[in-house]
Structures are given as C-alpha cells and as structure tokens.
C-alpha atoms as a PDB file:
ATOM      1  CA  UNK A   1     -16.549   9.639 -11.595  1.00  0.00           C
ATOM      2  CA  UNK A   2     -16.828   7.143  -8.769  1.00  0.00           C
ATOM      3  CA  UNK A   3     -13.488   5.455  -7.371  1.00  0.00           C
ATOM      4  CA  UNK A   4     -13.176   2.178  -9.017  1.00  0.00           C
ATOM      5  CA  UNK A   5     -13.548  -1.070  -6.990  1.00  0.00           C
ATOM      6  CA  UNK A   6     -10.496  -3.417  -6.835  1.00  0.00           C
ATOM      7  CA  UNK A   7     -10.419  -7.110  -7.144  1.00  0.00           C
ATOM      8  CA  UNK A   8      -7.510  -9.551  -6.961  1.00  0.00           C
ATOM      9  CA  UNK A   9      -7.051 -12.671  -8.938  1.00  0.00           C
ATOM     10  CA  UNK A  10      -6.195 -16.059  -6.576  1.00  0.00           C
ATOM     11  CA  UNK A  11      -2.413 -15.087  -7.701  1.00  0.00           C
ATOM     12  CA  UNK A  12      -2.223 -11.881  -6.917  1.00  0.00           C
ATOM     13  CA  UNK A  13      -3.567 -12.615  -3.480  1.00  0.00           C
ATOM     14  CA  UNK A  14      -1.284 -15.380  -3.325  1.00  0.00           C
ATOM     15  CA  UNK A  15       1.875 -13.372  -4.477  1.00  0.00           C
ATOM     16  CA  UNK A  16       0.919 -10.502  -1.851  1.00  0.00           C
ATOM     17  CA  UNK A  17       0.687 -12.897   0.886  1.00  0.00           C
ATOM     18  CA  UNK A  18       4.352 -14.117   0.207  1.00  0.00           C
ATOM     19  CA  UNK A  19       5.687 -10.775   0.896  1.00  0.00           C
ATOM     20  CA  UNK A  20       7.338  -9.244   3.963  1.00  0.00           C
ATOM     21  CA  UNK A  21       4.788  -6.907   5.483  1.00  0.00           C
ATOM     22  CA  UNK A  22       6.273  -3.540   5.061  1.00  0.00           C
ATOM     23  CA  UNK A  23       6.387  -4.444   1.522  1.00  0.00           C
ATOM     24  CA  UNK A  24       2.907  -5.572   1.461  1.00  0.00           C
ATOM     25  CA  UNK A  25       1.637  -2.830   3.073  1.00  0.00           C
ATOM     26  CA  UNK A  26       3.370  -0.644   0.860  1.00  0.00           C
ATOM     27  CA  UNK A  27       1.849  -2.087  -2.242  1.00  0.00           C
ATOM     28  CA  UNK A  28      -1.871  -2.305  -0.422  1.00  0.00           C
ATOM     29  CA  UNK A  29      -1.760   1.544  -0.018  1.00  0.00           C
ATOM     30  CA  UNK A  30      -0.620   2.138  -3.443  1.00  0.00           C
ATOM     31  CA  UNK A  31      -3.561   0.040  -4.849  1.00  0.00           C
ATOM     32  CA  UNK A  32      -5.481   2.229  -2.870  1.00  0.00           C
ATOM     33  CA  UNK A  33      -3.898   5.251  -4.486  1.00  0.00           C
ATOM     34  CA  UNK A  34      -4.518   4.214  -8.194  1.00  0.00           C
ATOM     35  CA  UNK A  35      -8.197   3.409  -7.091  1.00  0.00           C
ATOM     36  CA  UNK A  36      -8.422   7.261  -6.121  1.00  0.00           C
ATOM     37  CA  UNK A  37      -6.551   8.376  -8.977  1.00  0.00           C
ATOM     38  CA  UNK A  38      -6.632   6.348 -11.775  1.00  0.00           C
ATOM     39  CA  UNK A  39      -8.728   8.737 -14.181  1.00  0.00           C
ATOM     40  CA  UNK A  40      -5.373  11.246 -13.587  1.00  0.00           C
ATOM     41  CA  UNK A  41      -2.792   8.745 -14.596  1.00  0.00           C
ATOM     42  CA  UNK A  42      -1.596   7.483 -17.961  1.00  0.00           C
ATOM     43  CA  UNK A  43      -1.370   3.759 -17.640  1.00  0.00           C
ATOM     44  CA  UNK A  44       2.019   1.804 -19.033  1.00  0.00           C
ATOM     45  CA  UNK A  45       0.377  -0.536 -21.403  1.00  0.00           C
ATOM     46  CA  UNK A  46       2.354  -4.117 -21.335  1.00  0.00           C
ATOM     47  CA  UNK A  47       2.799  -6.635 -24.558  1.00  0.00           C
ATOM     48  CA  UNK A  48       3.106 -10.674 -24.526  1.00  0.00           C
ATOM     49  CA  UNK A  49       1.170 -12.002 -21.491  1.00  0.00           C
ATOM     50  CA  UNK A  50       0.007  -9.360 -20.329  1.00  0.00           C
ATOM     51  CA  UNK A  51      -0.738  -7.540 -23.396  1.00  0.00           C
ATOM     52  CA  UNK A  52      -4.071  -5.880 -21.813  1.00  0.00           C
ATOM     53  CA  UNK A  53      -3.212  -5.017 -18.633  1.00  0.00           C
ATOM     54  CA  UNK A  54      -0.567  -2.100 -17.410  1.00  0.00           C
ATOM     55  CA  UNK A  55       2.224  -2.229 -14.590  1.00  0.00           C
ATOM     56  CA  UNK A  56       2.336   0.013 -11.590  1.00  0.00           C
ATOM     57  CA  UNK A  57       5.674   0.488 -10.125  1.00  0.00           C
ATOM     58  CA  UNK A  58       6.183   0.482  -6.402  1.00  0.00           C
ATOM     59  CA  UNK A  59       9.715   0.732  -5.537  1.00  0.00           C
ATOM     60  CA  UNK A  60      11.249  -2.380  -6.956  1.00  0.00           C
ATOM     61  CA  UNK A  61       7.938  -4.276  -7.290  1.00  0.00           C
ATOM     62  CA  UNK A  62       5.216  -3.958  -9.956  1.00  0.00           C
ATOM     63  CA  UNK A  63       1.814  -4.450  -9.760  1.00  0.00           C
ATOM     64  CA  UNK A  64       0.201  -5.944 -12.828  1.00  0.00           C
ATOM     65  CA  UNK A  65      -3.476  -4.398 -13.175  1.00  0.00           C
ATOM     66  CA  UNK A  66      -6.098  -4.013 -15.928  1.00  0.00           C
ATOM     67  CA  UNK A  67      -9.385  -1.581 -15.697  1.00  0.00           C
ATOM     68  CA  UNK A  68     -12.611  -3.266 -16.620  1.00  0.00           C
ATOM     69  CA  UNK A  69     -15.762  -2.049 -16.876  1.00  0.00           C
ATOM     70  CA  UNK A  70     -17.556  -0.666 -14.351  1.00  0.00           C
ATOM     71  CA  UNK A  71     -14.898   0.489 -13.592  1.00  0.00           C
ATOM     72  CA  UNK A  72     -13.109  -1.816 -11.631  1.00  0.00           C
ATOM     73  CA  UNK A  73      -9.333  -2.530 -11.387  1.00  0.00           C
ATOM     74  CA  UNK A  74      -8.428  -5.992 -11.377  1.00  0.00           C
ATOM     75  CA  UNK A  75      -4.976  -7.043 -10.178  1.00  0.00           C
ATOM     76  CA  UNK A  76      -3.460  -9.991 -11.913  1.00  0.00           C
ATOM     77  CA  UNK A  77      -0.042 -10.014 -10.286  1.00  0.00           C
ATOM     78  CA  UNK A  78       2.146  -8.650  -7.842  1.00  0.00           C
ATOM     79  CA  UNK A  79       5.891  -9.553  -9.050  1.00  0.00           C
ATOM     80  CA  UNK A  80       9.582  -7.843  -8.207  1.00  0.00           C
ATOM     81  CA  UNK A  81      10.851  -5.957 -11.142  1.00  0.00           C
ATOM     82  CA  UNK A  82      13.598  -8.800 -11.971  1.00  0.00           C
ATOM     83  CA  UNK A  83      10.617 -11.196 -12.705  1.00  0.00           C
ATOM     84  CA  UNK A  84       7.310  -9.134 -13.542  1.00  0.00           C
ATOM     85  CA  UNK A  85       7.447  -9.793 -17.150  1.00  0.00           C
ATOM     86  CA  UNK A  86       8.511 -13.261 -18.108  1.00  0.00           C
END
C-alpha cells in the first residue's frame, strides 16, 4: 500500500511552530515515521473532542492525527501531554 500523504490543520502548524526546534524536529520525523508505518500500528482511538482521531506519543508531547481516505493522515494538533486532551 502506498505511504499515506500528511496534511496539517492551520493549528497544528501553528502549535508546531511554537515549539523549540529540537522538539519540533523530533515530532516532524515521527510524523514521518507513522506515514511509513501506519498500516503496522494499532492506533489509540481518543473520546470527547477528538473522538475520531488517535494520539501519537512523542516523548512528553502527543500528536493528535486522524487517517482519511486516500489515505492521508491529517494532523489536528500537536499538544504536551499535560494539555492534549482538554
């Protein structure tokens, strides 16, 4: 199956901007990684909000993600653990 494309939403790009750049690049790469892998993983399905999308951890941050059609993986949010889900 071909490696999905990835998208951000205006506030994911926004919240990925805010961050110090080791921690940005950090998250970037493991974007890249679910794009390459995401047919391997199991996804961690989320309720309320976000109730159709599923979180991918990177270190103390999450990344906030749901897989359309196509496939491509759209990133809603980029959020530190303490705040990711309120």
């Amino acid at each position: 199956m071909p490696t999905p494309d990835v998208e951000f939403d205006l506030a994911a790009v926004n919240d990925v901007r805010g961050l110090p750049a080791e921690v940005r690049v950090r998250i970037v790469r493991r974007i890249e990684w679910l794009a390459e892998h995401w047919e391997d993983i199991r996804p961690e399905p989320l309720s309320g909000t976000y109730r159709r999308c599923s979180k991918l951890r990177v270190g103390d941050w999450r990344v906030i993600y749901h897989v359309d059609e196509g496939p491509t993986i759209v990133v809603w949010a980029v959020r530190h653990r303490s705040e990711a889900y309120r």
